[in-house]
N, C-alpha and C. Protein backbone atom coordinates (compact mmCIF):
# COMPACT_ATOMS: atom_id res chain seq x y z
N UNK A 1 -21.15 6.01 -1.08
CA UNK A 1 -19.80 5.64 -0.67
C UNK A 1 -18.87 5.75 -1.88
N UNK A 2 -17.71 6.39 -1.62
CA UNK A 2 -16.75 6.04 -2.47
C UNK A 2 -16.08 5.43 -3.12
N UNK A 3 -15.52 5.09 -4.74
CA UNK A 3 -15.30 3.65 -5.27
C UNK A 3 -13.81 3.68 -5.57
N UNK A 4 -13.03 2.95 -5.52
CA UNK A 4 -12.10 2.94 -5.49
C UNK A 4 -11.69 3.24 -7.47
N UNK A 5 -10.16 4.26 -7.58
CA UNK A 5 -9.85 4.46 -8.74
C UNK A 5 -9.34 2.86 -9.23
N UNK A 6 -9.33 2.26 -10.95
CA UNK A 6 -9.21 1.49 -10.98
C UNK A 6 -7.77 1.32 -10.68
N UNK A 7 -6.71 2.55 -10.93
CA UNK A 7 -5.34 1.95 -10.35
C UNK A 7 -4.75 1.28 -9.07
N UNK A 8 -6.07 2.11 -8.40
CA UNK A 8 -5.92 1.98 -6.75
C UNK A 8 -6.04 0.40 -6.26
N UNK A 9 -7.29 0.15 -7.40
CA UNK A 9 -7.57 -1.59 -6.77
C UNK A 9 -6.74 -2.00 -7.21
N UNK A 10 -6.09 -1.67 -8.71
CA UNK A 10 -4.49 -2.52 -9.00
C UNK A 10 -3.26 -2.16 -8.10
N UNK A 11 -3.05 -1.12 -7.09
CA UNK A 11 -2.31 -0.43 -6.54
C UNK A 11 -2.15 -1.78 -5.04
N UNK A 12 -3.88 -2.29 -4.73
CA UNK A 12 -4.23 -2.98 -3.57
C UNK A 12 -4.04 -4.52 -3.70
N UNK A 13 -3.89 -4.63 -4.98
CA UNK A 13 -3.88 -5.65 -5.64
C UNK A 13 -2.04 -6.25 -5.48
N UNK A 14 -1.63 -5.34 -5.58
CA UNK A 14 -0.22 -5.25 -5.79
C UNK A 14 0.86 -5.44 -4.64
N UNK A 15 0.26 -4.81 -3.73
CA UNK A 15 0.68 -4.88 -2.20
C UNK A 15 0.01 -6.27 -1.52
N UNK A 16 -1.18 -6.72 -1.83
CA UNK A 16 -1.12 -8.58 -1.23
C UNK A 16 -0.23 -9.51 -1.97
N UNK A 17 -0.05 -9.19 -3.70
CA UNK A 17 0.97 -9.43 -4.43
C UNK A 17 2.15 -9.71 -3.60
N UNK A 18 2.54 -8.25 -3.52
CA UNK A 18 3.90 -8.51 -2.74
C UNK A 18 4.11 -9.47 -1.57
N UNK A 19 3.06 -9.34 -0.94
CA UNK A 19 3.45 -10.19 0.62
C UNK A 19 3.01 -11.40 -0.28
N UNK A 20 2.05 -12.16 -0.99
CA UNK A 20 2.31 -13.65 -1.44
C UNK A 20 3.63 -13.70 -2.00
N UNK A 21 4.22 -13.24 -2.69
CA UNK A 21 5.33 -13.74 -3.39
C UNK A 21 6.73 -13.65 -2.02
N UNK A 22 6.26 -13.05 -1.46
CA UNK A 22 7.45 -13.37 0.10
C UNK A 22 7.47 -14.38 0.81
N UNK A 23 5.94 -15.02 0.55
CA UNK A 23 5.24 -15.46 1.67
C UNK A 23 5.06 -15.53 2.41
N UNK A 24 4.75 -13.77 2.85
CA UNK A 24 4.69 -13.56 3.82
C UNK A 24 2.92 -13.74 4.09
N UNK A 25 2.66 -13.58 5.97
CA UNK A 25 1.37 -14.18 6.11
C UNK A 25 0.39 -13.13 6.28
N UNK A 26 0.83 -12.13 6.55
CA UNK A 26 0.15 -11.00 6.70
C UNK A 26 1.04 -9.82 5.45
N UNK A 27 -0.03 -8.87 4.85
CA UNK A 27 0.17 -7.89 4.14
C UNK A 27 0.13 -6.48 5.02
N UNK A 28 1.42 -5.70 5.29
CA UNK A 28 1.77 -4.78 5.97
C UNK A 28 1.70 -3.23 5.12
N UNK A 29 2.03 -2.70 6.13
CA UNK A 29 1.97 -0.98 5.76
C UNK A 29 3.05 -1.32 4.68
N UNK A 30 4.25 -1.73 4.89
CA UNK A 30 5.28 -1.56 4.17
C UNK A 30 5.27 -2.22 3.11
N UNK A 31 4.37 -3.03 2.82
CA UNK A 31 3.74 -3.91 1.33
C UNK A 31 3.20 -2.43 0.55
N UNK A 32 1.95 -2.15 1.33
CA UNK A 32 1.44 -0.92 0.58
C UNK A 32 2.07 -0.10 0.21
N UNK A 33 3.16 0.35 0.96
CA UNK A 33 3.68 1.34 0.33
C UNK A 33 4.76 1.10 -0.52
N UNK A 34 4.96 0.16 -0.66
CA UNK A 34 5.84 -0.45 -1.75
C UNK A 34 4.99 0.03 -3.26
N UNK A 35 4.37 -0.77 -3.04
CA UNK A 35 3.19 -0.74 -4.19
C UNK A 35 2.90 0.94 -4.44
N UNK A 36 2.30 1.47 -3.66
CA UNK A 36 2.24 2.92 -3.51
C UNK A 36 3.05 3.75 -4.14
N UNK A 37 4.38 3.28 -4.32
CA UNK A 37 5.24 3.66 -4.94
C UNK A 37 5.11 3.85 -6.33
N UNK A 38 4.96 2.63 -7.53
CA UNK A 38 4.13 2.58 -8.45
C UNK A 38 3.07 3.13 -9.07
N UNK A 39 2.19 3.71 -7.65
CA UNK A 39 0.93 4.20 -8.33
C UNK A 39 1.17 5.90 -8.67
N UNK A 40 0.13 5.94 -10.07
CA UNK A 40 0.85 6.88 -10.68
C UNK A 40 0.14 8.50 -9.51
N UNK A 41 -0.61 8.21 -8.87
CA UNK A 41 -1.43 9.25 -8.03
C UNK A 41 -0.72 9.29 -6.98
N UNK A 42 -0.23 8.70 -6.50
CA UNK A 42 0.95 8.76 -5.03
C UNK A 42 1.93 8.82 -5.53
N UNK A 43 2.38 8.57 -6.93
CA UNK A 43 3.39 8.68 -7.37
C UNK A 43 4.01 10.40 -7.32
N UNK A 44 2.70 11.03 -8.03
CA UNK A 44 2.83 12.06 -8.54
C UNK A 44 3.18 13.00 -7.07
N UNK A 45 2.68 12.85 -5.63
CA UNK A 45 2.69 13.32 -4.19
C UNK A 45 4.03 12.78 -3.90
N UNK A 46 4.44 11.98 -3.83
CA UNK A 46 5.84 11.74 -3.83
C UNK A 46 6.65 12.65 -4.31
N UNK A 47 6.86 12.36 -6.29
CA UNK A 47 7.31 13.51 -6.64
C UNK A 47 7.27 14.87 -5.79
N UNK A 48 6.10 15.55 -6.05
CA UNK A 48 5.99 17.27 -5.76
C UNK A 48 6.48 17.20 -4.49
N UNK A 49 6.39 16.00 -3.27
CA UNK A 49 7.14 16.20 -2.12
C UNK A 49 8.38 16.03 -2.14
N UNK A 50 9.35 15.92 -3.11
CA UNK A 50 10.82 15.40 -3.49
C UNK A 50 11.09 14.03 -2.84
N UNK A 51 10.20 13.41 -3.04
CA UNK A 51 10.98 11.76 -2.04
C UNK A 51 11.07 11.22 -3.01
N UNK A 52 12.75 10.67 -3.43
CA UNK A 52 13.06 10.05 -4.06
C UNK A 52 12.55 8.24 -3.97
N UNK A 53 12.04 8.59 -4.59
CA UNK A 53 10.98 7.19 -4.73
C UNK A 53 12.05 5.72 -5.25
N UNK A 54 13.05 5.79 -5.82
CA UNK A 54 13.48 4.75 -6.39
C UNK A 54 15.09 4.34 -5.05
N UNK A 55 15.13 5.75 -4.10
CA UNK A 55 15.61 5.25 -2.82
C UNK A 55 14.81 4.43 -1.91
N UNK A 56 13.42 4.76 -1.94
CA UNK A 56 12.43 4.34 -0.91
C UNK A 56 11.32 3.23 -1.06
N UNK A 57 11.94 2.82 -2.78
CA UNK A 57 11.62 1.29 -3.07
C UNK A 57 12.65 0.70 -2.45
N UNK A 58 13.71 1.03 -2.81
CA UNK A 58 14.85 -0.08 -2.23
C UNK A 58 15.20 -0.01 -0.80
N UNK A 59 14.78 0.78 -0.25
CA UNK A 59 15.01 0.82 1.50
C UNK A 59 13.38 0.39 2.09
N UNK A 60 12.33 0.23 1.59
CA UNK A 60 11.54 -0.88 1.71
C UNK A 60 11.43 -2.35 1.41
N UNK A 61 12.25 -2.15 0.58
CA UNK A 61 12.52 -3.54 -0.14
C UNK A 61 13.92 -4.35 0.97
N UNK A 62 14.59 -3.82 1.06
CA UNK A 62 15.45 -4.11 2.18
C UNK A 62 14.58 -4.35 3.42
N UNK A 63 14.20 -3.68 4.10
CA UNK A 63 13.26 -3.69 5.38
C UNK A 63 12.50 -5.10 4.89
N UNK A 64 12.05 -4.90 3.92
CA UNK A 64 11.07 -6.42 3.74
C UNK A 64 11.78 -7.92 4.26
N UNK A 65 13.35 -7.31 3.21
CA UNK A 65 13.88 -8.84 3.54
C UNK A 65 14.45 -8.86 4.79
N UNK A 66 15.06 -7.67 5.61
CA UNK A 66 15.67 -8.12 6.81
C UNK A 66 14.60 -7.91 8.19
N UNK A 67 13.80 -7.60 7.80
CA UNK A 67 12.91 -7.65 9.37
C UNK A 67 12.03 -8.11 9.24
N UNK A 68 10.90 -8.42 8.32
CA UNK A 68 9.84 -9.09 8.65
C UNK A 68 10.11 -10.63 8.39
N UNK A 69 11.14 -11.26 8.18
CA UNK A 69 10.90 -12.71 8.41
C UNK A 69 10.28 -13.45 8.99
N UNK A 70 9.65 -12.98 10.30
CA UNK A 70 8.80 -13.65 10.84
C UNK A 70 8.03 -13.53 10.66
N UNK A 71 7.24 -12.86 8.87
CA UNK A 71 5.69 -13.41 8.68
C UNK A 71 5.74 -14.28 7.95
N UNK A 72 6.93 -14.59 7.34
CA UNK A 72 7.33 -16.25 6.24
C UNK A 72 6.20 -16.96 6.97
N UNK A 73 4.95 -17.48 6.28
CA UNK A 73 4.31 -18.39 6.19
C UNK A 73 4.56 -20.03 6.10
N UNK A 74 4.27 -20.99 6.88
CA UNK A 74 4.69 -22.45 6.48
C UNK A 74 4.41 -22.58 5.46
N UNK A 75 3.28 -22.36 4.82
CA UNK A 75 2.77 -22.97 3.38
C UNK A 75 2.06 -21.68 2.98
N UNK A 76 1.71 -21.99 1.35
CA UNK A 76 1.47 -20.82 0.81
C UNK A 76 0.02 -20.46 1.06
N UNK A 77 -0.45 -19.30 1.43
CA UNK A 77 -1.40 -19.10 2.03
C UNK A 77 -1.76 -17.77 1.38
N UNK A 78 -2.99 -16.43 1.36
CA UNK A 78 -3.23 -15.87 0.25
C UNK A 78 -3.12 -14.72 1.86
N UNK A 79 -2.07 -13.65 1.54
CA UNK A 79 -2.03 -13.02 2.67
C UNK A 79 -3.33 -11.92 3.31
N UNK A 80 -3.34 -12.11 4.60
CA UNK A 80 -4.08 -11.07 5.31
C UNK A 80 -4.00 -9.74 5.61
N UNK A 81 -4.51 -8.61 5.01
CA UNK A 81 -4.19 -7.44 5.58
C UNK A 81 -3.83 -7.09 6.81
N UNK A 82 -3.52 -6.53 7.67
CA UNK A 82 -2.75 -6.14 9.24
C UNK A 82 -4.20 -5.15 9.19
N UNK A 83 -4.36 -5.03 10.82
CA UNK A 83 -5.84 -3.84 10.88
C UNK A 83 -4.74 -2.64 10.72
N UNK A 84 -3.26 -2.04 10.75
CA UNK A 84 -2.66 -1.30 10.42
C UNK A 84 -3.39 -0.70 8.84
N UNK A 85 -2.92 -1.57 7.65
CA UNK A 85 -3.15 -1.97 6.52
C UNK A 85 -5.09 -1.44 6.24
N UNK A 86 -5.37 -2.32 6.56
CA UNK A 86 -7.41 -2.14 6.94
C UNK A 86 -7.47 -0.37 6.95
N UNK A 87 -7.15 -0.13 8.38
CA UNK A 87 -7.67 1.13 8.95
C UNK A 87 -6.85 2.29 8.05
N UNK A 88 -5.53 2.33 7.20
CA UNK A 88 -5.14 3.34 6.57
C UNK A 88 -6.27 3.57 5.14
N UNK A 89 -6.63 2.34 4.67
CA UNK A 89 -7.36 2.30 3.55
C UNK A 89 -8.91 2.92 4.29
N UNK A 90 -9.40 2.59 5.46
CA UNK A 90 -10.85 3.25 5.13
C UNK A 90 -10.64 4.61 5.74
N UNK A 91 -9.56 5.25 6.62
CA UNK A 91 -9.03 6.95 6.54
C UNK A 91 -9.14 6.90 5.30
N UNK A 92 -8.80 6.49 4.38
CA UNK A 92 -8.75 7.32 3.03
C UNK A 92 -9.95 7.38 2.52
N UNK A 93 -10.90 6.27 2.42
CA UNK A 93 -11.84 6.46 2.16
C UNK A 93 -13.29 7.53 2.94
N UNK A 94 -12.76 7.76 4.25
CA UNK A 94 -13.38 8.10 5.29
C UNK A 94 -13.09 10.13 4.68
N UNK A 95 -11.74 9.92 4.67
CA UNK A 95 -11.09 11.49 4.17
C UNK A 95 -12.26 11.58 2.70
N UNK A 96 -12.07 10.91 1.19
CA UNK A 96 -12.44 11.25 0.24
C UNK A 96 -14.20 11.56 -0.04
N UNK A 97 -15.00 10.75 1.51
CA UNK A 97 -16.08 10.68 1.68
C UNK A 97 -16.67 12.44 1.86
N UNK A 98 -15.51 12.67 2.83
CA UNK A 98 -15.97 13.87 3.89
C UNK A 98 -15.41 15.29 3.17
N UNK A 99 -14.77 14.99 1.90
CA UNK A 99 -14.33 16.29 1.08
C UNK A 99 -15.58 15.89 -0.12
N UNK A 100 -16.70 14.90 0.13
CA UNK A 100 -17.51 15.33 -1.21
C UNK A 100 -16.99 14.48 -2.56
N UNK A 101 -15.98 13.80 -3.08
CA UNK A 101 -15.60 13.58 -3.73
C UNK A 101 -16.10 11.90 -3.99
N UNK A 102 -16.13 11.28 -5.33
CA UNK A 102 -16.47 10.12 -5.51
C UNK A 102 -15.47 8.92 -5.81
N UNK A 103 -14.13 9.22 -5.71
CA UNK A 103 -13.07 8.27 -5.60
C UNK A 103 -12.04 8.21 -5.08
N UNK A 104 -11.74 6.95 -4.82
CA UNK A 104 -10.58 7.10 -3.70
C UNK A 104 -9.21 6.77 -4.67
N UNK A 105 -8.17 7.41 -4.53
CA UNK A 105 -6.84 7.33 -5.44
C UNK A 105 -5.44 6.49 -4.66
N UNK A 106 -5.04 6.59 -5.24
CA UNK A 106 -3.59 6.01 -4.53
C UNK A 106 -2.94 7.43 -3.63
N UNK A 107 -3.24 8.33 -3.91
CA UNK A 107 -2.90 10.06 -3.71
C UNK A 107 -3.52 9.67 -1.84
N UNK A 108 -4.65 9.43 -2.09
CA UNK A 108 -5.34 9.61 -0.95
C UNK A 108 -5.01 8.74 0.19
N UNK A 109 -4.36 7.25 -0.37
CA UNK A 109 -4.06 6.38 0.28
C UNK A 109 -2.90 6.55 1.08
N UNK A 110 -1.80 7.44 0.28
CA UNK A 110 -0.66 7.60 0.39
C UNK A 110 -0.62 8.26 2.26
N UNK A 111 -1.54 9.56 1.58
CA UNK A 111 -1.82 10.88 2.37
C UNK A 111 -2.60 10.07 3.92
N UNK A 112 -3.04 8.98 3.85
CA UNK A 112 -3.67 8.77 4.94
C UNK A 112 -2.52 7.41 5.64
N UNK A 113 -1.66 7.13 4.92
CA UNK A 113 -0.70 6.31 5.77
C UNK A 113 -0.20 7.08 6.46
């Protein structure tokens, strides 16, 4: 099985990050790809695809604060991935398995949201 790159677990790390510090209760696609943003392997697929990445932090970052309010948590709680969230991460792993390869990147994560 495939092991995750160490940026990637900081990449995964980063996106429950985000939803605790919202407090929000669940960790969404749009956490990840926040984070995703950051990572220097999705970073780099971003780039070569021209998506201005420092528009599409801040128009996620917006989306965060005006629509998901209703995962604001009562109390602080250590957020849950969404099976959204779950199932993009093991496509990627499922993809990096089935090309032969031994790690999974932020590249791959990106590519399978």
């Amino acid at each position: 099985m495939p092991s995750f790159a160490r940026e990637l677990e900081q990449t995964l790390h980063n996106a429950l990050g985000e939803a605790s510090r919202r407090r929000h209760e669940y960790a969404t696609l749009e956490h990840l790809l926040i984070a995703l943003v950051d990572d220097e392997h999705a970073s780099n697929v971003m780039t070569a695809c021209g998506v201005p990445r420092d528009e599409l932090r801040a128009s996620v970052k917006q989306y965060l604060d005006n629509e998901l309010g209703a995962l604001v948590a009562d109390s602080a709680t250590d957020p849950t991935p969404t099976s959204g969230f779950q199932r993009v991460v093991q496509r990627a792993i499922l993809h990096v398995q089935s090309s032969g390869r031994d790690e999974v990147t932020g590249a791959n994560v990106l590519v399978a949201l």
